[in-house]
PDB file of N, CA and C in Angstrom:
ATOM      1  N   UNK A   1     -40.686  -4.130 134.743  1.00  0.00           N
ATOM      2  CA  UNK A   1     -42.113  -4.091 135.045  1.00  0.00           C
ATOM      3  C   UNK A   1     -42.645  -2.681 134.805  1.00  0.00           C
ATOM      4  N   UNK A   2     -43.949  -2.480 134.047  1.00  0.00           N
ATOM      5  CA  UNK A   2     -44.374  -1.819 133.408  1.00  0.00           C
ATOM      6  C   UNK A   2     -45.216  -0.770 134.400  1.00  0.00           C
ATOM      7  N   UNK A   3     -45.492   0.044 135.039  1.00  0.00           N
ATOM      8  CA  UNK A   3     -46.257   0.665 136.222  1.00  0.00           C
ATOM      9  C   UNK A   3     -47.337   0.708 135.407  1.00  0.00           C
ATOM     10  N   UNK A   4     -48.993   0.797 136.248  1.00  0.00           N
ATOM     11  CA  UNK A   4     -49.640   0.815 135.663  1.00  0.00           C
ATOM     12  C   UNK A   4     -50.628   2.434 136.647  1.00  0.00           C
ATOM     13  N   UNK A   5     -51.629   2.963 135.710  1.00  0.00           N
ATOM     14  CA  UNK A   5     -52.400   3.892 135.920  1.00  0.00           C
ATOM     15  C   UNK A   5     -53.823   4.275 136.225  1.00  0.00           C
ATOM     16  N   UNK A   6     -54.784   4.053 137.035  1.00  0.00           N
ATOM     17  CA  UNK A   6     -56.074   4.154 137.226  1.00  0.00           C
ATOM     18  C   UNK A   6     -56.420   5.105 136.871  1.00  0.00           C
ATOM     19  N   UNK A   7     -57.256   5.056 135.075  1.00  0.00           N
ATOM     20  CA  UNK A   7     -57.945   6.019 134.875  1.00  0.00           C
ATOM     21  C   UNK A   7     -59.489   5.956 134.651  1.00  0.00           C
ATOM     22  N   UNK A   8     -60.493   7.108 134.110  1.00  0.00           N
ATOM     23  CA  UNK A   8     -61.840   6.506 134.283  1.00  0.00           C
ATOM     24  C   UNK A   8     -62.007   6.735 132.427  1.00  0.00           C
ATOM     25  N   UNK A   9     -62.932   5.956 131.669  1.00  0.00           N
ATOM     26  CA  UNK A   9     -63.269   6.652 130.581  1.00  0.00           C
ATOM     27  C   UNK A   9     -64.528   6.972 130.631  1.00  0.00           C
ATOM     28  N   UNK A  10     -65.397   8.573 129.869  1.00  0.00           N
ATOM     29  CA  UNK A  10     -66.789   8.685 130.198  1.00  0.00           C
ATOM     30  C   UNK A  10     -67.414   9.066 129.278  1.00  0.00           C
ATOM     31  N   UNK A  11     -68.446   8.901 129.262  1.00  0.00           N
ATOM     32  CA  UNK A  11     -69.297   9.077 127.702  1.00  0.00           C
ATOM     33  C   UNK A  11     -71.132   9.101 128.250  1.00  0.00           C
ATOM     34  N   UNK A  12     -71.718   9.913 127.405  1.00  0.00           N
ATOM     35  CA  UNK A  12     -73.243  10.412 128.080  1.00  0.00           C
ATOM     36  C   UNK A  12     -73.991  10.501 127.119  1.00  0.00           C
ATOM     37  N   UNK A  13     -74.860  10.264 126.682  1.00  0.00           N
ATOM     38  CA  UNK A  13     -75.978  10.854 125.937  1.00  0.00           C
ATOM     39  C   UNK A  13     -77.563  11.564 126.408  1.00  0.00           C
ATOM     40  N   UNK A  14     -77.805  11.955 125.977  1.00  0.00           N
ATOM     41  CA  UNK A  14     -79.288  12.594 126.948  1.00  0.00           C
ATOM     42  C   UNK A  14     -79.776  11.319 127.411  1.00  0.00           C
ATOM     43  N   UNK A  15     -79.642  10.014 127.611  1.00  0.00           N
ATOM     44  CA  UNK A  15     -81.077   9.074 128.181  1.00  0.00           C
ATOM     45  C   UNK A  15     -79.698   8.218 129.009  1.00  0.00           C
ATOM     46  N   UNK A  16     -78.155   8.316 128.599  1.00  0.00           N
ATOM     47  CA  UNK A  16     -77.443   7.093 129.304  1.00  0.00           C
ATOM     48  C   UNK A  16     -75.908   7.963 129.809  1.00  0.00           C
ATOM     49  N   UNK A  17     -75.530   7.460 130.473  1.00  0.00           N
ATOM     50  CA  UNK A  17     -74.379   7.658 130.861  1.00  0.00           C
ATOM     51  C   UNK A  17     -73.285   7.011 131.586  1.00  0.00           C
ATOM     52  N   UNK A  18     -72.226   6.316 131.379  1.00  0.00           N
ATOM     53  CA  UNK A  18     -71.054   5.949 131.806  1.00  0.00           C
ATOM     54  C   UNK A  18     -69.880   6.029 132.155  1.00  0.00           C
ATOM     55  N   UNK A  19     -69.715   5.994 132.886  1.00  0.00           N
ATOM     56  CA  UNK A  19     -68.028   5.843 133.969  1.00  0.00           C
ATOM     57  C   UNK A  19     -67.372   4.385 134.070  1.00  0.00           C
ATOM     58  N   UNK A  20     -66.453   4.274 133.479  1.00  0.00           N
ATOM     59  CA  UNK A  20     -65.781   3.305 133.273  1.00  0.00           C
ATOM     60  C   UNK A  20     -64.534   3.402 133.811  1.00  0.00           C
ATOM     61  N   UNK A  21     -63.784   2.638 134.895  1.00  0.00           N
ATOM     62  CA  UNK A  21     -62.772   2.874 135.600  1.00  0.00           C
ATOM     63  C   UNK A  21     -61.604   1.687 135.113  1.00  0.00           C
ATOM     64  N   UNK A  22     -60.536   2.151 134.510  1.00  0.00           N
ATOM     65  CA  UNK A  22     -59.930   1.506 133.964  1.00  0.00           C
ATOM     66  C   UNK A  22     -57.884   1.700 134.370  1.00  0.00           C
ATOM     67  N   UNK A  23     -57.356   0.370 134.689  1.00  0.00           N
ATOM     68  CA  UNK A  23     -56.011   0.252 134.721  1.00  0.00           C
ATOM     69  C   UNK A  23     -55.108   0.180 133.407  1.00  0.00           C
ATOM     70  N   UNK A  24     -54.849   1.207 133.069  1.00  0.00           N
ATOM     71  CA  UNK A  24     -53.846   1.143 132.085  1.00  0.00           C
ATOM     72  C   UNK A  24     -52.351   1.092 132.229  1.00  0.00           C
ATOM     73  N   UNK A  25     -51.900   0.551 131.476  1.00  0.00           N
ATOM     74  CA  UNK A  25     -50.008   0.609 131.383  1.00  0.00           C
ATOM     75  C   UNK A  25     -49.913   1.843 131.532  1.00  0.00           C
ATOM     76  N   UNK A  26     -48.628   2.522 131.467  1.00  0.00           N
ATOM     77  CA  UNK A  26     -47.789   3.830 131.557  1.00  0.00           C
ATOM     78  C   UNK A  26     -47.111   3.942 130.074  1.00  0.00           C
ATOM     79  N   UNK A  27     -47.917   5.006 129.669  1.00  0.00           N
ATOM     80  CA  UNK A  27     -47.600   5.331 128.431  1.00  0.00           C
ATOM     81  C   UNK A  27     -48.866   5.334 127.534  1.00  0.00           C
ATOM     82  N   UNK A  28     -49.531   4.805 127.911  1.00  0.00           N
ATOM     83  CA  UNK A  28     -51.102   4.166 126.615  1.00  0.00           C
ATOM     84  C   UNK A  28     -51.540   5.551 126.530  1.00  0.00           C
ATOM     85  N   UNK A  29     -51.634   5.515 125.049  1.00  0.00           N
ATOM     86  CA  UNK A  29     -52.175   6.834 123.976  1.00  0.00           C
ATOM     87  C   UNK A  29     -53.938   6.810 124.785  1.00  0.00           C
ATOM     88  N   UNK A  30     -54.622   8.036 124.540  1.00  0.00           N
ATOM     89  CA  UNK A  30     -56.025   8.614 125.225  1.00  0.00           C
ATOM     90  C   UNK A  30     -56.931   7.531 124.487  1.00  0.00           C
ATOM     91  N   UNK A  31     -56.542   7.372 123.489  1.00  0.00           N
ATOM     92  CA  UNK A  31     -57.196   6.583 121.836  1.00  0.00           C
ATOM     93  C   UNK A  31     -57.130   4.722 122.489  1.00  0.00           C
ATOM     94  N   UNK A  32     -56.279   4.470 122.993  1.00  0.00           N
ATOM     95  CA  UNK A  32     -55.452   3.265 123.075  1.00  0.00           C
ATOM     96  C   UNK A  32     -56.533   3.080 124.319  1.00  0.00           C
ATOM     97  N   UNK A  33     -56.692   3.686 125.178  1.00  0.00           N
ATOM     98  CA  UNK A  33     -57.464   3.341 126.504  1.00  0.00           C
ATOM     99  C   UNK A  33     -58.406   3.248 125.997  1.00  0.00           C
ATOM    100  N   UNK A  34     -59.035   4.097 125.773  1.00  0.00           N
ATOM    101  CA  UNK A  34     -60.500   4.270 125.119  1.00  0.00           C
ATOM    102  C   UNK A  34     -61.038   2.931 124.859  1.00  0.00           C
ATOM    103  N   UNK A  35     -60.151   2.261 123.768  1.00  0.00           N
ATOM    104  CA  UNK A  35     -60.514   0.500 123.143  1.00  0.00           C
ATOM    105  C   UNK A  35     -60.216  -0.105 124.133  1.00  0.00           C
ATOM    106  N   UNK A  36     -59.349   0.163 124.758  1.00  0.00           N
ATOM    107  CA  UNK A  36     -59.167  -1.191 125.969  1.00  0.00           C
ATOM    108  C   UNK A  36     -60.309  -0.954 126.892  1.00  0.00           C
ATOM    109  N   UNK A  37     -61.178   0.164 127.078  1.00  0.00           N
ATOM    110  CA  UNK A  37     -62.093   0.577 128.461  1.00  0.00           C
ATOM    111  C   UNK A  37     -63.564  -0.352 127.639  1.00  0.00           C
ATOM    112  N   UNK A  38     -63.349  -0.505 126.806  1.00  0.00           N
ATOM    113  CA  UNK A  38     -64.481  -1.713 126.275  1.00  0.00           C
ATOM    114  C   UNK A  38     -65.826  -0.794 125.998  1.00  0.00           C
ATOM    115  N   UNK A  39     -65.818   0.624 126.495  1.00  0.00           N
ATOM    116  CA  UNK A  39     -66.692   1.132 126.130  1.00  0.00           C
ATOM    117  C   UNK A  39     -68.003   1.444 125.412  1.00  0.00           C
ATOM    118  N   UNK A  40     -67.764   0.980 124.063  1.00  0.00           N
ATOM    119  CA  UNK A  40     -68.185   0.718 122.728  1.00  0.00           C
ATOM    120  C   UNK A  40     -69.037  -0.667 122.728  1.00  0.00           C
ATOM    121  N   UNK A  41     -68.785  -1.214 123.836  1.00  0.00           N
ATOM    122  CA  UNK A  41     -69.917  -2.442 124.063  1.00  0.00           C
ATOM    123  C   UNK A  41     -71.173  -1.993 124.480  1.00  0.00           C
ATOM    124  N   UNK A  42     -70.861  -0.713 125.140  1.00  0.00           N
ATOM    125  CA  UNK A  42     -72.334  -0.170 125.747  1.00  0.00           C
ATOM    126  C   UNK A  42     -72.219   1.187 124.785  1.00  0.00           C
ATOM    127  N   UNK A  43     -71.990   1.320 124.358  1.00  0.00           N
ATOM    128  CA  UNK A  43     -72.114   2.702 123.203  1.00  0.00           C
ATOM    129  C   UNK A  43     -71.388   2.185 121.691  1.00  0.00           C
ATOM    130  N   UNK A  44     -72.073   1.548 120.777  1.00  0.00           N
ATOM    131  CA  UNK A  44     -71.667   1.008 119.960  1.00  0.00           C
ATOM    132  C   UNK A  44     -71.297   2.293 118.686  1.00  0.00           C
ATOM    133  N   UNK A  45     -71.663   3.521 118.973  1.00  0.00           N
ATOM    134  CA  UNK A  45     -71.716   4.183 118.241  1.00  0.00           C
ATOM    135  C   UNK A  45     -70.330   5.321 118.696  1.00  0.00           C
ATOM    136  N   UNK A  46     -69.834   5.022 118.954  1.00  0.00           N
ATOM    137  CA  UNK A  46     -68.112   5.523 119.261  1.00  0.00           C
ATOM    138  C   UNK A  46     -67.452   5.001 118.147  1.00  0.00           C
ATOM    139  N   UNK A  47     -66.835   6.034 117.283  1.00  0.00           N
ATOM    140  CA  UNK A  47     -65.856   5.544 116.854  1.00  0.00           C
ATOM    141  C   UNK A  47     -64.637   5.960 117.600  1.00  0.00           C
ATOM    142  N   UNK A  48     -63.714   5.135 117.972  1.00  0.00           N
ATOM    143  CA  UNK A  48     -62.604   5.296 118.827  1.00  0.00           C
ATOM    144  C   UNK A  48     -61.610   6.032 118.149  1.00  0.00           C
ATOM    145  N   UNK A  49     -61.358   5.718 116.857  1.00  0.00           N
ATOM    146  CA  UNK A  49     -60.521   6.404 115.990  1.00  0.00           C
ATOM    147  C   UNK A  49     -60.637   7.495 115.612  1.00  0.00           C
ATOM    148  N   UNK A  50     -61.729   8.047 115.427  1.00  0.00           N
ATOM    149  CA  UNK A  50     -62.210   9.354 115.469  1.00  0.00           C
ATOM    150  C   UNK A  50     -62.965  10.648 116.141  1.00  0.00           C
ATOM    151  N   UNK A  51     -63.036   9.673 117.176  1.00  0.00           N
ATOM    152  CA  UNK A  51     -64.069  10.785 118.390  1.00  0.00           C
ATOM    153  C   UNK A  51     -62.945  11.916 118.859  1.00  0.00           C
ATOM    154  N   UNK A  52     -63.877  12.667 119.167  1.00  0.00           N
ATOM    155  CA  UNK A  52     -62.981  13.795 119.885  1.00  0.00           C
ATOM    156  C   UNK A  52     -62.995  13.264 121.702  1.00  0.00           C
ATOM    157  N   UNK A  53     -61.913  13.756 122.229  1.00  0.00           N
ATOM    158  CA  UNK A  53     -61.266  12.843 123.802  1.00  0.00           C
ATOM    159  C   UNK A  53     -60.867  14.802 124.424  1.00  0.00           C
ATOM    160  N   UNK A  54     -61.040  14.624 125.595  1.00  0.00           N
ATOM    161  CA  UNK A  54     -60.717  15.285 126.359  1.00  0.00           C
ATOM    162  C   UNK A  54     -60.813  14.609 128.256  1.00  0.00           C
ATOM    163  N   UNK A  55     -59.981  15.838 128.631  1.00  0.00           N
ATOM    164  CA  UNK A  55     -59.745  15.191 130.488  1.00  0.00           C
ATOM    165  C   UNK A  55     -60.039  16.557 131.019  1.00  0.00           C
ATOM    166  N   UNK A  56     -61.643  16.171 131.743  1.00  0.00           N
ATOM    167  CA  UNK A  56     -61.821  17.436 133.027  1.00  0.00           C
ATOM    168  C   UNK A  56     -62.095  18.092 131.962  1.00  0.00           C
ATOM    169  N   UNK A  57     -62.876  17.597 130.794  1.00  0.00           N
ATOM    170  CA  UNK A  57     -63.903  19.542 130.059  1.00  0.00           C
ATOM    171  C   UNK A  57     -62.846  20.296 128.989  1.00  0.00           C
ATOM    172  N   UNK A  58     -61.345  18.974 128.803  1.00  0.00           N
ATOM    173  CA  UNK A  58     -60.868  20.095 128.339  1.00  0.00           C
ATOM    174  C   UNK A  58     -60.113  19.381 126.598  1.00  0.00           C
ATOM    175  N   UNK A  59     -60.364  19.751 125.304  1.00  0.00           N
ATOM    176  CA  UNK A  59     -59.503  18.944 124.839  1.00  0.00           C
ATOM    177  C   UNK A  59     -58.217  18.429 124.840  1.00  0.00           C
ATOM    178  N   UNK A  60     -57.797  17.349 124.644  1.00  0.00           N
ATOM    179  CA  UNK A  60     -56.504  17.005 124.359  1.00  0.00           C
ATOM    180  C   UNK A  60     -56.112  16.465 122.903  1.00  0.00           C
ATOM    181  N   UNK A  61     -54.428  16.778 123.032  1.00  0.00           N
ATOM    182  CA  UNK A  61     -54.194  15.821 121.441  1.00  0.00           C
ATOM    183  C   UNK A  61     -53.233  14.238 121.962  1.00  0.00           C
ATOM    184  N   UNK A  62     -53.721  14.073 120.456  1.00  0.00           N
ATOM    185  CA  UNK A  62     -53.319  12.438 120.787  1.00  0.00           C
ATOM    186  C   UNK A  62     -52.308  11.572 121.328  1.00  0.00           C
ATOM    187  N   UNK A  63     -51.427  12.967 121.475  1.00  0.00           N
ATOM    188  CA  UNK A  63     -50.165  12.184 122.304  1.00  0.00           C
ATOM    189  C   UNK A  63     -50.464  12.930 123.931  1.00  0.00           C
ATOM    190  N   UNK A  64     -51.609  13.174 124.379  1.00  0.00           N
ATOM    191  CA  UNK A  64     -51.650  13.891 125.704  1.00  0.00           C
ATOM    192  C   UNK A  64     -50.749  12.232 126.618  1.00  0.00           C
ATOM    193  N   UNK A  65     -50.093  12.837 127.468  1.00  0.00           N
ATOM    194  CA  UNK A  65     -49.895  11.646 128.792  1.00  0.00           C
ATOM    195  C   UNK A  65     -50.695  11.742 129.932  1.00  0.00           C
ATOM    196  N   UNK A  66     -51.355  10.600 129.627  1.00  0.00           N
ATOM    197  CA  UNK A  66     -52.641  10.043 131.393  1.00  0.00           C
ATOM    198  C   UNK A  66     -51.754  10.408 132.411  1.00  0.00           C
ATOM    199  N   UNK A  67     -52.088  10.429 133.294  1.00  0.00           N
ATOM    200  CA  UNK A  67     -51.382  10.701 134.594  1.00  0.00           C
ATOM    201  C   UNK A  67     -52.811   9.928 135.554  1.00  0.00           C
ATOM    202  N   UNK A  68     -52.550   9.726 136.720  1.00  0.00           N
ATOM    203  CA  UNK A  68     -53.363   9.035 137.427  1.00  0.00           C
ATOM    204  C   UNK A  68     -54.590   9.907 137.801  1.00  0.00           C
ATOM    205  N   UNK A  69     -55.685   9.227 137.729  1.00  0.00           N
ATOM    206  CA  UNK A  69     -57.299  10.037 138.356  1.00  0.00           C
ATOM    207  C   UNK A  69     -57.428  10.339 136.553  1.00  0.00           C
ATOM    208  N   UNK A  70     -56.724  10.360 135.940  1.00  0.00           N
ATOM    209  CA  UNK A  70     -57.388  11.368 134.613  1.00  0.00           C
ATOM    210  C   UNK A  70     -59.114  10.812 134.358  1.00  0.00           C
ATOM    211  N   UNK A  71     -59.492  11.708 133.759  1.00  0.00           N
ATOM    212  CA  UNK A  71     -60.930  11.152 133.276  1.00  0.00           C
ATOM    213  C   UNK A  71     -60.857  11.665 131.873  1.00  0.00           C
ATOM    214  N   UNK A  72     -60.973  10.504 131.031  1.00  0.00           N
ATOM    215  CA  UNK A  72     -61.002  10.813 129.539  1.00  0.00           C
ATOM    216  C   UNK A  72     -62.787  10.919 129.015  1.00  0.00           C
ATOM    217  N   UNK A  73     -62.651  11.978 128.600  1.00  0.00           N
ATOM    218  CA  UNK A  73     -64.204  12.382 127.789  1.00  0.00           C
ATOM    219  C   UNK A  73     -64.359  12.380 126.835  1.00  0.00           C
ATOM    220  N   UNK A  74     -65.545  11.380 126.543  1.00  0.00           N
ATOM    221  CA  UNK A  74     -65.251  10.949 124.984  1.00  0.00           C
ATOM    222  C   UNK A  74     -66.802  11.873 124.363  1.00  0.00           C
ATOM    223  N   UNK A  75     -66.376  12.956 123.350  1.00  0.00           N
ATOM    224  CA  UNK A  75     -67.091  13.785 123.162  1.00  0.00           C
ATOM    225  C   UNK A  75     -68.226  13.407 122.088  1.00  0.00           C
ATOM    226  N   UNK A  76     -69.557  13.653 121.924  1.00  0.00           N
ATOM    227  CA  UNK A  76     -70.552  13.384 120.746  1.00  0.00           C
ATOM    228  C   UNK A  76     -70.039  14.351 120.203  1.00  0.00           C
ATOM    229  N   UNK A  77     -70.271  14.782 118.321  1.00  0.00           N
ATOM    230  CA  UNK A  77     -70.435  15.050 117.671  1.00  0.00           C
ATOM    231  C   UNK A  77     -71.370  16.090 117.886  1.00  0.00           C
ATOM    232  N   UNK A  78     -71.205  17.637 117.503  1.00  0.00           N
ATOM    233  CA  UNK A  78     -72.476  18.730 117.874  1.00  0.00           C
ATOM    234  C   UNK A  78     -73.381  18.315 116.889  1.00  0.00           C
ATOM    235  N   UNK A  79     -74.649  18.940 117.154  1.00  0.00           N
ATOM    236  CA  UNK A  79     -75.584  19.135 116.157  1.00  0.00           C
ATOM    237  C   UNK A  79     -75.959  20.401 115.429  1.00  0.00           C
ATOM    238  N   UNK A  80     -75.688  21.399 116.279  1.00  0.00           N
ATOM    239  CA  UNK A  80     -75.861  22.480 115.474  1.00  0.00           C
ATOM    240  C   UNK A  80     -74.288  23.334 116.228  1.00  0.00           C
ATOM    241  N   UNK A  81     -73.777  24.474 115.079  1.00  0.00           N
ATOM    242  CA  UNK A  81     -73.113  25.194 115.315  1.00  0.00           C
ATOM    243  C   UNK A  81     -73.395  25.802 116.441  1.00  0.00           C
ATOM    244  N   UNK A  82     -73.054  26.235 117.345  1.00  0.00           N
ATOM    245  CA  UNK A  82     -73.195  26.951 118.418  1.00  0.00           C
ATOM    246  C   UNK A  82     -73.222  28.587 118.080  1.00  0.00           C
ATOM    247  N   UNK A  83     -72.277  28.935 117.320  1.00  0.00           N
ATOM    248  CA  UNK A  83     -72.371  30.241 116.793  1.00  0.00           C
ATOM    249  C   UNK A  83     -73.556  30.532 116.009  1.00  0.00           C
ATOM    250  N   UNK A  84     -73.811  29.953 114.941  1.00  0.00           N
ATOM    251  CA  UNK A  84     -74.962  29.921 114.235  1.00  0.00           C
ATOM    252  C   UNK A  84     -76.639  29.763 114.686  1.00  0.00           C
ATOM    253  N   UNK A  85     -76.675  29.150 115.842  1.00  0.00           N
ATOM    254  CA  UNK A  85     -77.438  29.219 116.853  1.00  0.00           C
ATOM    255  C   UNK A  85     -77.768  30.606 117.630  1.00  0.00           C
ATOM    256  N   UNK A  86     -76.288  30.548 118.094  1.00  0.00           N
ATOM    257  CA  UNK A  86     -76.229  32.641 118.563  1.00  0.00           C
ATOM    258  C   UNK A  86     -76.894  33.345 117.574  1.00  0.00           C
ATOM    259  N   UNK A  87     -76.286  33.600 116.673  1.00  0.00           N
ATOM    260  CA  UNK A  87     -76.940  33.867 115.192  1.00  0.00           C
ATOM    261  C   UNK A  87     -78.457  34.262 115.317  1.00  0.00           C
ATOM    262  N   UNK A  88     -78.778  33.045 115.035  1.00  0.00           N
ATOM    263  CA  UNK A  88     -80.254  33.167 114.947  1.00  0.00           C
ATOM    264  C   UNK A  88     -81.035  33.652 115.827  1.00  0.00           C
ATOM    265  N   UNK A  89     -80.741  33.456 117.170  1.00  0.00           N
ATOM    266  CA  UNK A  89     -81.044  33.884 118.554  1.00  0.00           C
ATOM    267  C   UNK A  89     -81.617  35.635 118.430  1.00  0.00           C
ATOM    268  N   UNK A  90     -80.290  36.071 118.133  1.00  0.00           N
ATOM    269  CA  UNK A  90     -80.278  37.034 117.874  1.00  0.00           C
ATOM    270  C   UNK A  90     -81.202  37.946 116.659  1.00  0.00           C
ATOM    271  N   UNK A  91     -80.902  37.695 115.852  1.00  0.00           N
ATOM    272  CA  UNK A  91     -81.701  37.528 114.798  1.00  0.00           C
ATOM    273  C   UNK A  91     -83.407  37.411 114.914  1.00  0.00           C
ATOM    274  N   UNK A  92     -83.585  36.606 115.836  1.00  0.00           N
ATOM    275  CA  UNK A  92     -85.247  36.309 116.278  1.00  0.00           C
ATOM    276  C   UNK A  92     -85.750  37.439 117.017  1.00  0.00           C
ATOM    277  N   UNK A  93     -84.243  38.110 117.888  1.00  0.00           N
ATOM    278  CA  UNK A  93     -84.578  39.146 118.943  1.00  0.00           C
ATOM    279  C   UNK A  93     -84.630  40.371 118.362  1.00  0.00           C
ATOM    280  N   UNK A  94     -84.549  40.244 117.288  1.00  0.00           N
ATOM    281  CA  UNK A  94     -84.016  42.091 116.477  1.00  0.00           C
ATOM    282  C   UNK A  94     -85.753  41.889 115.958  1.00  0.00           C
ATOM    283  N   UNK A  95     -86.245  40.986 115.835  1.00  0.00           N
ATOM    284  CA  UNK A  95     -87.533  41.072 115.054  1.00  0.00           C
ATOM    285  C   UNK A  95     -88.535  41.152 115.688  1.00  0.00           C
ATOM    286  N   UNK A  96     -88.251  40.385 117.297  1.00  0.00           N
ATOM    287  CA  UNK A  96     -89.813  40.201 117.929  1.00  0.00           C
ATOM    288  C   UNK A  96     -88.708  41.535 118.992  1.00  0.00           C
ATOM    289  N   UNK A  97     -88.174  42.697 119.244  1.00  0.00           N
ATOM    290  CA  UNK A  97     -87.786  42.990 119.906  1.00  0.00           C
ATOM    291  C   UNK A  97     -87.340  43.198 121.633  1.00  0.00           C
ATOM    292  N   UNK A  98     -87.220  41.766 121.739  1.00  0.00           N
ATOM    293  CA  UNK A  98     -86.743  41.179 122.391  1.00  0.00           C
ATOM    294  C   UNK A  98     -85.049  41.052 122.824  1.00  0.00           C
ATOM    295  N   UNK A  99     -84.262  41.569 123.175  1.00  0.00           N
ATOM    296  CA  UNK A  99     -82.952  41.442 123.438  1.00  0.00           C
ATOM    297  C   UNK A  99     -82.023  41.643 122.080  1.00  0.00           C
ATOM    298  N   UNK A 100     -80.933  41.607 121.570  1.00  0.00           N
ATOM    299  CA  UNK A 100     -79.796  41.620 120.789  1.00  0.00           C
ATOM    300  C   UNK A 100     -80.125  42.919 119.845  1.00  0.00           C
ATOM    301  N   UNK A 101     -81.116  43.837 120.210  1.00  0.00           N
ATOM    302  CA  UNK A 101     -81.590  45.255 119.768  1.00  0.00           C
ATOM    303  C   UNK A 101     -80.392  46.757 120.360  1.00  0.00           C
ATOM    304  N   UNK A 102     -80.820  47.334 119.785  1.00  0.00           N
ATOM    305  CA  UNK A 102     -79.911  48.848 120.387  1.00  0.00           C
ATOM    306  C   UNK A 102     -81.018  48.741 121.998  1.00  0.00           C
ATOM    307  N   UNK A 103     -80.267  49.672 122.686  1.00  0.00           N
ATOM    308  CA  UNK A 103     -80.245  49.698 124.060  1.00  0.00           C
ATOM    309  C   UNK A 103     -81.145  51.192 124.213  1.00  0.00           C
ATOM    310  N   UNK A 104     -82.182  51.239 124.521  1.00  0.00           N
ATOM    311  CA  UNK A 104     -83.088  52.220 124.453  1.00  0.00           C
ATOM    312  C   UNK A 104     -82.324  52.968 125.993  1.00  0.00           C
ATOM    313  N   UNK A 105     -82.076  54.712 125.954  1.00  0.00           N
ATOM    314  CA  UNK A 105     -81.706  55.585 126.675  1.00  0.00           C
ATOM    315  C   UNK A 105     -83.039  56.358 127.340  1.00  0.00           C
TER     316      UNK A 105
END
Protein backbone atom coordinates (compact mmCIF):
# COMPACT_ATOMS: atom_id res chain seq x y z
CA UNK A 1 0.00 0.00 0.00
CA UNK A 2 1.05 3.11 -1.48
CA UNK A 3 1.06 6.17 1.40
CA UNK A 4 -0.49 8.99 0.20
CA UNK A 5 0.31 13.03 0.61
CA UNK A 6 -1.90 16.21 1.16
CA UNK A 7 -0.73 18.74 -1.02
CA UNK A 8 -2.29 22.17 -2.27
CA UNK A 9 -1.79 23.31 -6.04
CA UNK A 10 -2.01 27.34 -6.64
CA UNK A 11 -2.28 29.53 -9.44
CA UNK A 12 -3.52 33.52 -9.57
CA UNK A 13 -3.99 35.94 -12.07
CA UNK A 14 -4.76 39.67 -11.38
CA UNK A 15 -8.86 39.11 -11.42
CA UNK A 16 -8.77 35.04 -10.08
CA UNK A 17 -7.15 32.93 -7.83
CA UNK A 18 -6.96 29.26 -6.66
CA UNK A 19 -6.08 26.80 -4.00
CA UNK A 20 -6.60 23.48 -4.81
CA UNK A 21 -6.03 20.85 -2.08
CA UNK A 22 -5.03 17.70 -3.37
CA UNK A 23 -4.10 13.81 -2.14
CA UNK A 24 -1.40 12.49 -3.98
CA UNK A 25 0.50 9.04 -3.98
CA UNK A 26 4.16 9.12 -2.58
CA UNK A 27 6.41 9.75 -5.15
CA UNK A 28 4.17 11.86 -7.88
CA UNK A 29 6.49 14.20 -9.96
CA UNK A 30 5.38 18.40 -9.15
CA UNK A 31 4.23 18.07 -13.09
CA UNK A 32 2.21 14.76 -12.35
CA UNK A 33 0.09 16.54 -9.50
CA UNK A 34 -0.40 19.51 -11.22
CA UNK A 35 -2.72 17.26 -14.00
CA UNK A 36 -4.19 15.27 -11.44
CA UNK A 37 -5.19 18.75 -9.26
CA UNK A 38 -7.59 19.29 -12.38
CA UNK A 39 -6.54 22.74 -12.29
CA UNK A 40 -6.60 23.61 -15.93
CA UNK A 41 -10.42 23.22 -15.77
CA UNK A 42 -10.50 26.55 -14.13
CA UNK A 43 -7.35 27.97 -15.81
CA UNK A 44 -7.40 26.52 -19.20
CA UNK A 45 -4.42 28.36 -20.08
CA UNK A 46 -1.74 26.24 -18.05
CA UNK A 47 0.27 24.35 -19.86
CA UNK A 48 1.23 21.62 -17.37
CA UNK A 49 4.12 20.49 -19.37
CA UNK A 50 5.65 23.57 -19.51
CA UNK A 51 4.83 26.00 -16.78
CA UNK A 52 7.29 26.91 -14.41
CA UNK A 53 6.25 25.08 -10.57
CA UNK A 54 7.64 26.14 -7.45
CA UNK A 55 6.80 25.42 -3.35
CA UNK A 56 6.61 28.49 -0.83
CA UNK A 57 8.05 31.31 -3.58
CA UNK A 58 10.67 29.12 -4.45
CA UNK A 59 11.63 27.24 -7.76
CA UNK A 60 11.91 23.66 -8.06
CA UNK A 61 13.17 21.00 -10.63
CA UNK A 62 11.22 18.30 -11.88
CA UNK A 63 12.27 15.64 -9.85
CA UNK A 64 11.71 17.94 -6.53
CA UNK A 65 9.95 15.30 -3.77
CA UNK A 66 6.39 16.67 -2.26
CA UNK A 67 6.58 16.13 1.20
CA UNK A 68 3.31 16.86 3.08
CA UNK A 69 1.65 20.66 3.38
CA UNK A 70 3.81 21.40 0.13
CA UNK A 71 2.14 24.11 -1.92
CA UNK A 72 3.01 23.86 -5.56
CA UNK A 73 3.04 27.32 -7.51
CA UNK A 74 2.24 27.25 -10.73
CA UNK A 75 4.01 30.34 -12.16
CA UNK A 76 2.57 32.85 -15.26
CA UNK A 77 4.90 33.63 -17.75
CA UNK A 78 6.58 37.44 -17.10
CA UNK A 79 5.74 40.15 -19.28
CA UNK A 80 8.40 42.30 -19.18
CA UNK A 81 12.06 41.64 -18.11
CA UNK A 82 12.40 42.83 -14.77
CA UNK A 83 15.92 44.03 -15.35
CA UNK A 84 15.06 45.87 -18.39
CA UNK A 85 12.34 47.55 -16.58
CA UNK A 86 15.12 48.61 -13.89
CA UNK A 87 16.75 49.80 -16.94
CA UNK A 88 14.48 52.08 -18.03
CA UNK A 89 13.47 53.25 -14.60
CA UNK A 90 16.54 54.44 -14.33
CA UNK A 91 17.12 55.79 -17.43
CA UNK A 92 13.77 58.00 -17.05
CA UNK A 93 15.50 59.19 -13.70
CA UNK A 94 18.87 60.38 -15.22
CA UNK A 95 16.61 62.60 -17.54
CA UNK A 96 13.79 64.03 -15.49
CA UNK A 97 16.44 64.07 -12.53
CA UNK A 98 14.82 62.24 -10.39
CA UNK A 99 16.76 59.35 -8.55
CA UNK A 100 19.45 56.81 -10.37
CA UNK A 101 21.62 60.35 -10.84
CA UNK A 102 25.13 61.10 -9.04
CA UNK A 103 24.45 61.97 -5.42
CA UNK A 104 24.73 65.76 -5.03
CA UNK A 105 27.40 66.67 -1.83
Amino acid sequence: MTKETMIEIAYATPENQKIIVCHIEQGTSPRDAVKQSDIIRFFPEIDPESCDLGVFGKAIAPNYELTEGDRIEIYRPLIADPKEVRRQRAAQGLKTGKGGGKIEE
